[in-house]
PDB file of N, CA and C in Angstrom:
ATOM      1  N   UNK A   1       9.185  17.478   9.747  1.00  0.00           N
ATOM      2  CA  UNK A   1       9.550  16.313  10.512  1.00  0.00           C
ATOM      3  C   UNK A   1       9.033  15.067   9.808  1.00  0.00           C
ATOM      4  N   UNK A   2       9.851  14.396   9.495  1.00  0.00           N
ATOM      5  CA  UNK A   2       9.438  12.942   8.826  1.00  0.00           C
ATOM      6  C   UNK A   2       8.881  11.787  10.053  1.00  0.00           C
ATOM      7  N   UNK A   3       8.277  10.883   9.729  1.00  0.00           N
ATOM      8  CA  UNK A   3       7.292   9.876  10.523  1.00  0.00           C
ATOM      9  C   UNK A   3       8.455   9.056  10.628  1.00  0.00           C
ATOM     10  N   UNK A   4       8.537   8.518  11.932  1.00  0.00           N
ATOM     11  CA  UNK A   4      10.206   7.241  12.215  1.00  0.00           C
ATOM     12  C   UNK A   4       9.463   6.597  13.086  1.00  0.00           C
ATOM     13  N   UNK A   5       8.036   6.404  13.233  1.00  0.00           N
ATOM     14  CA  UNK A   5       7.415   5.172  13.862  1.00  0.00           C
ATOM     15  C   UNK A   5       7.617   3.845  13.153  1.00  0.00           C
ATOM     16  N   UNK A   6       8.107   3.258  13.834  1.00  0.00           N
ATOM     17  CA  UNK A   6       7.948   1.354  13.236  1.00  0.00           C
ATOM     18  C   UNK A   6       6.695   0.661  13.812  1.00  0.00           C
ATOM     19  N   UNK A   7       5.984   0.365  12.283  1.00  0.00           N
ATOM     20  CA  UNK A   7       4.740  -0.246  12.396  1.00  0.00           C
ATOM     21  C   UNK A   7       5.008  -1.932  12.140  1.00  0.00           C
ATOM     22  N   UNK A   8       4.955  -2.387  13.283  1.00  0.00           N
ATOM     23  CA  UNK A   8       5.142  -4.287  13.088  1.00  0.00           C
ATOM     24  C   UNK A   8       3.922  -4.732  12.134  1.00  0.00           C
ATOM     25  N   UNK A   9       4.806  -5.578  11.152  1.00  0.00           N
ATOM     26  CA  UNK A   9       3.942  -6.369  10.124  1.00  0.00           C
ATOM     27  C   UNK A   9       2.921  -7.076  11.239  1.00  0.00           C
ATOM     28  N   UNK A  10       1.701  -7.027  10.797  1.00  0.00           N
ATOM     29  CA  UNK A  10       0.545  -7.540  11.092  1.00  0.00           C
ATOM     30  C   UNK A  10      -0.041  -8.380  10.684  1.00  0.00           C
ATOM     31  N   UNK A  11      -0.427  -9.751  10.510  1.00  0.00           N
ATOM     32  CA  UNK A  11      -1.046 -10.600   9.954  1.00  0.00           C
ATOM     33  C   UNK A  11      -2.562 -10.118   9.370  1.00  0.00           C
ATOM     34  N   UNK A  12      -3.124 -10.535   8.867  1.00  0.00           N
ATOM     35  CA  UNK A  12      -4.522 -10.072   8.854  1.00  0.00           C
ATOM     36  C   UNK A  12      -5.472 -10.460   9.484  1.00  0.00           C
ATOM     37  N   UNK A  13      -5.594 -11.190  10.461  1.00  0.00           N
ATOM     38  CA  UNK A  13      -6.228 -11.545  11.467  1.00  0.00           C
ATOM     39  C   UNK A  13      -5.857 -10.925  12.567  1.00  0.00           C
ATOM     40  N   UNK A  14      -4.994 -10.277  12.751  1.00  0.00           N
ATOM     41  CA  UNK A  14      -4.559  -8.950  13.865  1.00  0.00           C
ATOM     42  C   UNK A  14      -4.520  -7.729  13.616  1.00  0.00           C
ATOM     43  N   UNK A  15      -4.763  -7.107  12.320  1.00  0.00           N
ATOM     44  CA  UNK A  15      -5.224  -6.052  12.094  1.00  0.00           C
ATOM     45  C   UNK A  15      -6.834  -5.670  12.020  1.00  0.00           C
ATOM     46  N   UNK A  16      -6.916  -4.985  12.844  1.00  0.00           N
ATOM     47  CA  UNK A  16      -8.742  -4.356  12.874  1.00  0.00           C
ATOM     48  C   UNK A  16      -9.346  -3.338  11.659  1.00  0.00           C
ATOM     49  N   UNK A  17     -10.517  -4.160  11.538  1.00  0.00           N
ATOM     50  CA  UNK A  17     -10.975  -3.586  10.344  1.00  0.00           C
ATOM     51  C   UNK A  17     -11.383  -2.239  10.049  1.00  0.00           C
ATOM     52  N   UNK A  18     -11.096  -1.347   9.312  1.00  0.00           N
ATOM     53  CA  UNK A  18     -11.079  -0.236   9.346  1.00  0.00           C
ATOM     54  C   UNK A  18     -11.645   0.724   7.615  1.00  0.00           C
ATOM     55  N   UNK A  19     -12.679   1.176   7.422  1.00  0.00           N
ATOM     56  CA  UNK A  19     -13.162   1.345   6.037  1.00  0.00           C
ATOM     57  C   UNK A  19     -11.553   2.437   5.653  1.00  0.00           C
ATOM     58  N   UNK A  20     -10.870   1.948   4.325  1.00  0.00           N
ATOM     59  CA  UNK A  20     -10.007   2.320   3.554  1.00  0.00           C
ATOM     60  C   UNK A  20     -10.577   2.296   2.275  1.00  0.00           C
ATOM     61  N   UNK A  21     -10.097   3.559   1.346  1.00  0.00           N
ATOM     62  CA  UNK A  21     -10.265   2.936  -0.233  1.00  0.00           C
ATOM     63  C   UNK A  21      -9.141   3.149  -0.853  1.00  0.00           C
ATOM     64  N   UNK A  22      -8.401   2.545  -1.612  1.00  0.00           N
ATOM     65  CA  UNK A  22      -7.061   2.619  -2.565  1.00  0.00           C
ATOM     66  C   UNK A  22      -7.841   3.460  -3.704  1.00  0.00           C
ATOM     67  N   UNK A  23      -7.299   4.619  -3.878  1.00  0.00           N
ATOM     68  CA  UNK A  23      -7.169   5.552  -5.022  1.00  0.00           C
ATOM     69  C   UNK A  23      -6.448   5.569  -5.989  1.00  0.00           C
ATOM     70  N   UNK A  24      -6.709   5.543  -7.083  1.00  0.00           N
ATOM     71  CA  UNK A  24      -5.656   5.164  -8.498  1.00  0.00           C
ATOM     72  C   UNK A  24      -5.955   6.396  -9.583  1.00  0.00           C
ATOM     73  N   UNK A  25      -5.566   6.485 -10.328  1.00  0.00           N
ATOM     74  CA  UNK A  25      -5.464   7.527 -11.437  1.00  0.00           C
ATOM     75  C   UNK A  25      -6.182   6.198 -12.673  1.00  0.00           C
ATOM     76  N   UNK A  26      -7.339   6.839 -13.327  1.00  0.00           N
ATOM     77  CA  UNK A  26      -7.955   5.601 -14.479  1.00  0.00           C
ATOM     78  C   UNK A  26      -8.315   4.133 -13.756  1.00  0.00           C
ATOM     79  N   UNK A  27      -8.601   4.225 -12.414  1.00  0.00           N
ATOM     80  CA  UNK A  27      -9.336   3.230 -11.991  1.00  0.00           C
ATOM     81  C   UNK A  27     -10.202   3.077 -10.897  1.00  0.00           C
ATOM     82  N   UNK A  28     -11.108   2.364 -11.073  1.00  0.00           N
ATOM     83  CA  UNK A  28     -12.288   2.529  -9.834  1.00  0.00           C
ATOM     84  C   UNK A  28     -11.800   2.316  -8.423  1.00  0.00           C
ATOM     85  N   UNK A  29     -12.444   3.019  -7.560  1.00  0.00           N
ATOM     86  CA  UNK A  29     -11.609   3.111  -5.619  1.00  0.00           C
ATOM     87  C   UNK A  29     -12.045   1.298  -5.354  1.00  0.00           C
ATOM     88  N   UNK A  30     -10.950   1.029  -4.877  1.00  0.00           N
ATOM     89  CA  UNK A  30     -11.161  -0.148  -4.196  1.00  0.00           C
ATOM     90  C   UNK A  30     -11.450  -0.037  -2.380  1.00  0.00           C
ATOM     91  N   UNK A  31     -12.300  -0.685  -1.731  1.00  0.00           N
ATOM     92  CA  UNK A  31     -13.217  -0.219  -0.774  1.00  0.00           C
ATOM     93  C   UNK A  31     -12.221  -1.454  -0.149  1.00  0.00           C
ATOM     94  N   UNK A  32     -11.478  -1.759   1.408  1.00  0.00           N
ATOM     95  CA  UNK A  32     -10.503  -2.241   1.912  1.00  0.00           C
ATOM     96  C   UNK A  32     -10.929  -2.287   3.096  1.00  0.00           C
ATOM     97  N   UNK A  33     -10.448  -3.213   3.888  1.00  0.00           N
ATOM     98  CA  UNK A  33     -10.557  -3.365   5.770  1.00  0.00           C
ATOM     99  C   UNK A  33      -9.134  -3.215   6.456  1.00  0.00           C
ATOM    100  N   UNK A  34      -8.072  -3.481   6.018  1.00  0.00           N
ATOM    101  CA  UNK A  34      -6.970  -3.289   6.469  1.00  0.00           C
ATOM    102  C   UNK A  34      -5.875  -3.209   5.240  1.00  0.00           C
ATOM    103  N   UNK A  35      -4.537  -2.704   5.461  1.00  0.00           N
ATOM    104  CA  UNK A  35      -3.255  -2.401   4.852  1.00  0.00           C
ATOM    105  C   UNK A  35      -2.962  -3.619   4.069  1.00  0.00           C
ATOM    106  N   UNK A  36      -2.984  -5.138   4.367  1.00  0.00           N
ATOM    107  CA  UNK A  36      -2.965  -6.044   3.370  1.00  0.00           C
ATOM    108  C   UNK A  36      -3.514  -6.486   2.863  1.00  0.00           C
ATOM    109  N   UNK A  37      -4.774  -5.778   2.975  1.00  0.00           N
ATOM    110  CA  UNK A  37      -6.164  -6.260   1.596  1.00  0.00           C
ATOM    111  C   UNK A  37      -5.811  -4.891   1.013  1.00  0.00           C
ATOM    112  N   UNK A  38      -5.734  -3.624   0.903  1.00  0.00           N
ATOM    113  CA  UNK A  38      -5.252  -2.728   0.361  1.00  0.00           C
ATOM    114  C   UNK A  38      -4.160  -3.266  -0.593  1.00  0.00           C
ATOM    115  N   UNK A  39      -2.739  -3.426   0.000  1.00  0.00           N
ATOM    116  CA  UNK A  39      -1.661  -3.967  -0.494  1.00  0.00           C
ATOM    117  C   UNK A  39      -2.071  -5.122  -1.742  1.00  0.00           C
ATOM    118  N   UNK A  40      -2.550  -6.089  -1.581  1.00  0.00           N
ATOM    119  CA  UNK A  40      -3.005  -7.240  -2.047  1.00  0.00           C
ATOM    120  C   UNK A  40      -4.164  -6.885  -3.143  1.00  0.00           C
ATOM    121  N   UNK A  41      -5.076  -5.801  -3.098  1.00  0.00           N
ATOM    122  CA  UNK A  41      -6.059  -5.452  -4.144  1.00  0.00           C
ATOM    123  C   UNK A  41      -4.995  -4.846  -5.319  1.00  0.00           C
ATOM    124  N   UNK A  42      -3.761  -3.962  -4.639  1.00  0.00           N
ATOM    125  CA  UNK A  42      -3.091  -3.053  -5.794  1.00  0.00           C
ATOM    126  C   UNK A  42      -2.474  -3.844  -6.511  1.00  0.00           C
ATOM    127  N   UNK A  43      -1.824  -5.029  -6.218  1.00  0.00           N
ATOM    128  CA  UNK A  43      -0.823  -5.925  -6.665  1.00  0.00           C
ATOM    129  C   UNK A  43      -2.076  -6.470  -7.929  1.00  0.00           C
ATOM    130  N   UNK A  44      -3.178  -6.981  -7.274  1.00  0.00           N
ATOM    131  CA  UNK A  44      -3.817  -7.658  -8.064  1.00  0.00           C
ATOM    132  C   UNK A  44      -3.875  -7.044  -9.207  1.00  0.00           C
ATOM    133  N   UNK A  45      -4.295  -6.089  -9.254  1.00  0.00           N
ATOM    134  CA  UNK A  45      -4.618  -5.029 -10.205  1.00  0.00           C
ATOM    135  C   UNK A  45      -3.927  -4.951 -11.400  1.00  0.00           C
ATOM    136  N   UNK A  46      -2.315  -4.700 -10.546  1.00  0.00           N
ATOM    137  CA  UNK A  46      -1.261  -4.637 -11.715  1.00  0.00           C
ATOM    138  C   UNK A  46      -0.293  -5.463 -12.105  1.00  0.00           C
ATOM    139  N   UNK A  47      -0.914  -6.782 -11.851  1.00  0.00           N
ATOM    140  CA  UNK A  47      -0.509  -8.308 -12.035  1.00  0.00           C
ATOM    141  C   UNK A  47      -1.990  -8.347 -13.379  1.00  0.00           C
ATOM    142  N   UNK A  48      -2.944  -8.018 -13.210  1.00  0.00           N
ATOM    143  CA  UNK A  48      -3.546  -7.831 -14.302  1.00  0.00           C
ATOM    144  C   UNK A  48      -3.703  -7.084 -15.693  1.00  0.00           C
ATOM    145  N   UNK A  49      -3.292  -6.200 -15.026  1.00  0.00           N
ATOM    146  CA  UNK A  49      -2.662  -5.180 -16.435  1.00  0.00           C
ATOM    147  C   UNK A  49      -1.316  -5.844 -17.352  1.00  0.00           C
ATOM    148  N   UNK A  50      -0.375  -5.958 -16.666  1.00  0.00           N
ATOM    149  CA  UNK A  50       0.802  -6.385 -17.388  1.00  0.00           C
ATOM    150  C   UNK A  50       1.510  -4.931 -17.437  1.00  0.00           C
ATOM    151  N   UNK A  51       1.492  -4.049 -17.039  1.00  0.00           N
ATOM    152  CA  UNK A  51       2.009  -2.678 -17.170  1.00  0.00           C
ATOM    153  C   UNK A  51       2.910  -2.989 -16.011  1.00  0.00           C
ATOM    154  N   UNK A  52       4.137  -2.280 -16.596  1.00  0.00           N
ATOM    155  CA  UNK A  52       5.296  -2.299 -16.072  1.00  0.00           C
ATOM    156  C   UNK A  52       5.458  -0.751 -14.581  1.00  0.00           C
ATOM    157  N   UNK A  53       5.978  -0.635 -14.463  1.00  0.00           N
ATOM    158  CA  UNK A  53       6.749   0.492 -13.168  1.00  0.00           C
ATOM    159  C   UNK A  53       6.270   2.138 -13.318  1.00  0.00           C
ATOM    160  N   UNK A  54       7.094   2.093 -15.087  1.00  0.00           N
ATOM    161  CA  UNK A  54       6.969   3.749 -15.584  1.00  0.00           C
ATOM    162  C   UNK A  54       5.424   3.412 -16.107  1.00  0.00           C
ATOM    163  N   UNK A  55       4.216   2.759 -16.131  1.00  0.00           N
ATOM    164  CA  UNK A  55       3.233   2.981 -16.831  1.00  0.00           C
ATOM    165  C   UNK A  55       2.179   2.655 -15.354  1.00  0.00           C
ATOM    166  N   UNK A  56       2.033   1.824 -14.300  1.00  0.00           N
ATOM    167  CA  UNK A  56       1.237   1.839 -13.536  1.00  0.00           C
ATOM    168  C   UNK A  56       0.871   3.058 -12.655  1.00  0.00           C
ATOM    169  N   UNK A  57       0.612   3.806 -12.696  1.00  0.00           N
ATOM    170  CA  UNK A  57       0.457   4.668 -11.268  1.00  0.00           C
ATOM    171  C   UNK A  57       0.572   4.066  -9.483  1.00  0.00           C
ATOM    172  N   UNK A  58       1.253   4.343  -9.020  1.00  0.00           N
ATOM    173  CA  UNK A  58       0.752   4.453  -7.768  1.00  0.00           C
ATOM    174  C   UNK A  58      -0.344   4.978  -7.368  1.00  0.00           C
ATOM    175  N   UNK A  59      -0.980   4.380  -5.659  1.00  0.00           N
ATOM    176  CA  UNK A  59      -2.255   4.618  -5.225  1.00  0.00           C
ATOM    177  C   UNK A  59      -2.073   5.235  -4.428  1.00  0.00           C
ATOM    178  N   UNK A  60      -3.204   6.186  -4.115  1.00  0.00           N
ATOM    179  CA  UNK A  60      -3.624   6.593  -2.777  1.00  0.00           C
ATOM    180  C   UNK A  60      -4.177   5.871  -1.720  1.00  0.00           C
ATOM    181  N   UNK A  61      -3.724   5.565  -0.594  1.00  0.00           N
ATOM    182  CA  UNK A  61      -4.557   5.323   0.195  1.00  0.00           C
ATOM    183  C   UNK A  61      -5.962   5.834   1.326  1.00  0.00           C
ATOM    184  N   UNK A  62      -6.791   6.407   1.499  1.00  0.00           N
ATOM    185  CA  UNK A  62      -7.726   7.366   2.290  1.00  0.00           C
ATOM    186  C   UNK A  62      -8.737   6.589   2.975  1.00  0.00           C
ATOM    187  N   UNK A  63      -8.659   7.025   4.121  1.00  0.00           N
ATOM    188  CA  UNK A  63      -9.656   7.334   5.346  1.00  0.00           C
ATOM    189  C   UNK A  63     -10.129   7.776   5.903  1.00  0.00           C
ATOM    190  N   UNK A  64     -11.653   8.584   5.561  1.00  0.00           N
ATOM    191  CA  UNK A  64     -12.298   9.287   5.973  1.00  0.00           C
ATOM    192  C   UNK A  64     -11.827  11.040   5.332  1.00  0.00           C
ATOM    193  N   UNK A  65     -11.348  10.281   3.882  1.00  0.00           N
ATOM    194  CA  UNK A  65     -11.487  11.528   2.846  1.00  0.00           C
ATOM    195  C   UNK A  65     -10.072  12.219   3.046  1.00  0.00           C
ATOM    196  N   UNK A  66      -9.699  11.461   4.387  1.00  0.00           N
ATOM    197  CA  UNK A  66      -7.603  12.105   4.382  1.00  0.00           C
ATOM    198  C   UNK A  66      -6.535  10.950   3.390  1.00  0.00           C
ATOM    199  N   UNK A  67      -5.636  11.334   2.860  1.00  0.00           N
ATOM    200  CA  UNK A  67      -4.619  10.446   2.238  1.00  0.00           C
ATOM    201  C   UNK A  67      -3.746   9.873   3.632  1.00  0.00           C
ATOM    202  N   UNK A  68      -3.503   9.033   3.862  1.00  0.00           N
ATOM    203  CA  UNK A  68      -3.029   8.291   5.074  1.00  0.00           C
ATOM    204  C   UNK A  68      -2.026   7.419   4.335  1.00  0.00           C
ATOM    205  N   UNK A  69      -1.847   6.798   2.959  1.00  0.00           N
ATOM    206  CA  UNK A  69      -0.464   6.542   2.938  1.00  0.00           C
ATOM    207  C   UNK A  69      -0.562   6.305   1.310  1.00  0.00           C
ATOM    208  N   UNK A  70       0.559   5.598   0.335  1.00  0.00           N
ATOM    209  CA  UNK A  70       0.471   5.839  -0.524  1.00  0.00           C
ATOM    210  C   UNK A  70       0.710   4.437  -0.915  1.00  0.00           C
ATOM    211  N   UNK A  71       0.544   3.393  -1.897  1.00  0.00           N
ATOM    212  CA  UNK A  71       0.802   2.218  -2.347  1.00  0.00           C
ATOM    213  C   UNK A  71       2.128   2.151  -3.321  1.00  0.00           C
ATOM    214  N   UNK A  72       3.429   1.951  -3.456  1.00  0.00           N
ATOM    215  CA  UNK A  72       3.876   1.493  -4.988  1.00  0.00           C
ATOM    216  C   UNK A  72       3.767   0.536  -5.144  1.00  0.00           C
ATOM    217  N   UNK A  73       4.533   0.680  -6.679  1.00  0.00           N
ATOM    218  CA  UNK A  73       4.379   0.047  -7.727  1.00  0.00           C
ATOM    219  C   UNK A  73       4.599  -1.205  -7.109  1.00  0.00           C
ATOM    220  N   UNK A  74       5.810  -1.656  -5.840  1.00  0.00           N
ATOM    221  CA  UNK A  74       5.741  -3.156  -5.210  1.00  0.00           C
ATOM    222  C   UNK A  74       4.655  -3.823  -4.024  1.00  0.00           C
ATOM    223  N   UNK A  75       3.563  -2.831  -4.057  1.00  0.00           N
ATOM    224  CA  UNK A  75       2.784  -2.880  -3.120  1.00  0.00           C
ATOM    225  C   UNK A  75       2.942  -2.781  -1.675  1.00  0.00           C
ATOM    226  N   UNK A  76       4.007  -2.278  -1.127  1.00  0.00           N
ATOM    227  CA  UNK A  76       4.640  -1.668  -0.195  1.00  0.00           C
ATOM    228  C   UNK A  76       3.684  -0.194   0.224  1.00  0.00           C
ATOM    229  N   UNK A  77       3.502  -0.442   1.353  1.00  0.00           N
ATOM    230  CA  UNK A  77       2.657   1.403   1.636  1.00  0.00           C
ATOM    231  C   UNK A  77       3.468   1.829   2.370  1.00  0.00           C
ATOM    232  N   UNK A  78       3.325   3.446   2.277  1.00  0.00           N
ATOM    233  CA  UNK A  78       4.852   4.326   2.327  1.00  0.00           C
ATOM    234  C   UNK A  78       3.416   5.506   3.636  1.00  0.00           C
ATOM    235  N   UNK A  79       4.524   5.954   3.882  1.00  0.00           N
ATOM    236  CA  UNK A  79       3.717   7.271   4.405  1.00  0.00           C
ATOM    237  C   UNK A  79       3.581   8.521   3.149  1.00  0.00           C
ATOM    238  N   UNK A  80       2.359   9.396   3.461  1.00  0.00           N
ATOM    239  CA  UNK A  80       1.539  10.133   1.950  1.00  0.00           C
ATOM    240  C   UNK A  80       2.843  11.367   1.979  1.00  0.00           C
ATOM    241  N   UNK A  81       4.325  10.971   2.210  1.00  0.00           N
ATOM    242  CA  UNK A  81       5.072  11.926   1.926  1.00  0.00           C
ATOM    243  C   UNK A  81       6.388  11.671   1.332  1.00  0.00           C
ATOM    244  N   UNK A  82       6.847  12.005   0.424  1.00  0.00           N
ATOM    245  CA  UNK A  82       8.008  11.963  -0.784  1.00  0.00           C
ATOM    246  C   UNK A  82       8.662  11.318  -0.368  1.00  0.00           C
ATOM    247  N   UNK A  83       8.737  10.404  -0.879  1.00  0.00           N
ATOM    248  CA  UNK A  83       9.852   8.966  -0.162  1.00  0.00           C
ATOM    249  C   UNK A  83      11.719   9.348  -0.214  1.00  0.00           C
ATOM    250  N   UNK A  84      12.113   9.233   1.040  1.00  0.00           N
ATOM    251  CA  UNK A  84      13.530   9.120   1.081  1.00  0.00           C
ATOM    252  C   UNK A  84      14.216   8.333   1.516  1.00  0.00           C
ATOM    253  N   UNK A  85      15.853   8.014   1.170  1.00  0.00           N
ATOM    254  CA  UNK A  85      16.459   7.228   1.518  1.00  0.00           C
ATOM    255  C   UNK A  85      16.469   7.273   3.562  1.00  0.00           C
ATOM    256  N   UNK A  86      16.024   5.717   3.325  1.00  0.00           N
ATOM    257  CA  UNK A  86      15.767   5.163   5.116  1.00  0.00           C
ATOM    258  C   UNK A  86      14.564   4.990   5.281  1.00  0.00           C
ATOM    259  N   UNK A  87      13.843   5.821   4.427  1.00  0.00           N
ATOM    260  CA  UNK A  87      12.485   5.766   5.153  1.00  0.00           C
ATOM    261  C   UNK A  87      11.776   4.100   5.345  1.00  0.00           C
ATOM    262  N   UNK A  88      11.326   3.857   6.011  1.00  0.00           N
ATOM    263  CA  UNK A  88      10.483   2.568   6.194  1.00  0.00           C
ATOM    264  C   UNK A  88       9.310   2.633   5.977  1.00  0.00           C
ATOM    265  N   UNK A  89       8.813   1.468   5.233  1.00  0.00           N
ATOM    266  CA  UNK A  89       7.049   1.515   4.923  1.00  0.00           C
ATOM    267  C   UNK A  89       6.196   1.496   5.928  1.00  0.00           C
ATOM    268  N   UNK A  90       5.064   1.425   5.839  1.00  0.00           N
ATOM    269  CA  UNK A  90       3.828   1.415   7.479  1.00  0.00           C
ATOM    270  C   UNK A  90       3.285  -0.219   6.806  1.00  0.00           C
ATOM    271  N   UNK A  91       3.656  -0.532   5.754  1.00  0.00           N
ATOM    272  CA  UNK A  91       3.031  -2.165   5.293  1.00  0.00           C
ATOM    273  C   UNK A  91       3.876  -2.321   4.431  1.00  0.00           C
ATOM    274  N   UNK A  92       4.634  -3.614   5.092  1.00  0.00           N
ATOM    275  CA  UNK A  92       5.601  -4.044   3.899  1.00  0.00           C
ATOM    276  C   UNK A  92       4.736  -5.674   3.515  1.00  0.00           C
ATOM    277  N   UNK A  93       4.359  -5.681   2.533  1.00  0.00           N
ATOM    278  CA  UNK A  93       4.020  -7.167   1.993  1.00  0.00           C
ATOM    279  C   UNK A  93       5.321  -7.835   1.734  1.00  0.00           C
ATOM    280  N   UNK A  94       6.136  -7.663   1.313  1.00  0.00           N
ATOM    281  CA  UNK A  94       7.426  -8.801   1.432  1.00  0.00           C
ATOM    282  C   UNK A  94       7.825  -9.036   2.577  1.00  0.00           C
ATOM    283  N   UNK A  95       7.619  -8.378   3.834  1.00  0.00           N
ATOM    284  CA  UNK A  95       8.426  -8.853   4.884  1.00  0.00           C
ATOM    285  C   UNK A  95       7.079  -9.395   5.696  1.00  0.00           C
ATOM    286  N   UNK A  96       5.782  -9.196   5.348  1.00  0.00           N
ATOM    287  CA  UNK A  96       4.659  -9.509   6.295  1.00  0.00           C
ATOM    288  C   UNK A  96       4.077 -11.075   5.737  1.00  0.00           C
ATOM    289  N   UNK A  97       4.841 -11.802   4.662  1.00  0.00           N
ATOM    290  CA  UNK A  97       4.501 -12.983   3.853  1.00  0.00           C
ATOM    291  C   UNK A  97       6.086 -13.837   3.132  1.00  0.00           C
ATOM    292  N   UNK A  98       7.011 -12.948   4.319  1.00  0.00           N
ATOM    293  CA  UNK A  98       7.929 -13.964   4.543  1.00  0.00           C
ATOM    294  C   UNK A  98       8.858 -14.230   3.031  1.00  0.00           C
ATOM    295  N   UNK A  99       9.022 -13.570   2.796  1.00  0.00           N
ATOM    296  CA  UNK A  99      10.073 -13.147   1.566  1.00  0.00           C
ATOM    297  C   UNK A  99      10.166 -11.935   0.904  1.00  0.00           C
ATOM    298  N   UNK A 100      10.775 -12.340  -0.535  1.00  0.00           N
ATOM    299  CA  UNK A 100      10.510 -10.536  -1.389  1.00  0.00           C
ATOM    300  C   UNK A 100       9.468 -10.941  -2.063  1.00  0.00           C
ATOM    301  N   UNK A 101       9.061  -8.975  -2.130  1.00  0.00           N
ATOM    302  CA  UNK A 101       7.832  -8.770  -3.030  1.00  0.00           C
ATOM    303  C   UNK A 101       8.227  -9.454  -4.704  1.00  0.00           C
ATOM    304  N   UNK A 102       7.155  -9.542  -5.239  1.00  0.00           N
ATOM    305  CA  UNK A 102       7.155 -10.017  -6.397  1.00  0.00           C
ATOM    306  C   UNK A 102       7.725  -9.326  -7.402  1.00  0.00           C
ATOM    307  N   UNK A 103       7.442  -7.738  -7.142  1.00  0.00           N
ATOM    308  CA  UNK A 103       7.886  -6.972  -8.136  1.00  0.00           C
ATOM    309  C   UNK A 103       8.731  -5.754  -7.356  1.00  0.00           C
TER     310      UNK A 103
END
């Protein structure tokens, strides 16, 4: 059974803080309070690298040692299961900052 809850974009002053760390492949856990400091640490990251799509990894997201969702490459968090056509994110940064994502 796939997840078809719609999670309303949240500002960050309405989301409650909650210990998260973004998991990466070749990089240190980033320690997070909510889905758009998560979102917003990964972007940073790979706005710093300069690495393109096929070379960044996607992240893990975890709480309390479970994977709870996954980051791509547009900083969009997905639920921690194989993305398919329809599915909707649980944090969309382009639609929670009022345009498209950057990448």
């Amino acid at each position: 059974m796939r997840p078809t809850a719609k999670i309303p974009c949240t500002e960050p002053r309405q989301q409650k803080p909650v210990s998260l760390i973004v998991r990466q492949a070749g990089y240190p856990d980033l320690l997070v309070e909510t889905l758009e400091h998560a979102s917003r640490g990964y972007c940073e990251r790979r706005d710093q690298t300069g690495l393109g799509a096929s070379a960044f990894p996607e992240a893990e997201l975890m709480r309390n040692g479970v994977i709870v969702g996954r980051i791509s490459y547009n900083g969009r968090i997905w639920h921690p299961i194989p993305w398919r056509p329809g599915d909707k994110p649980i944090y969309d940064n382009a639609a929670c900052h009022g345009g498209e994502a950057a990448r």
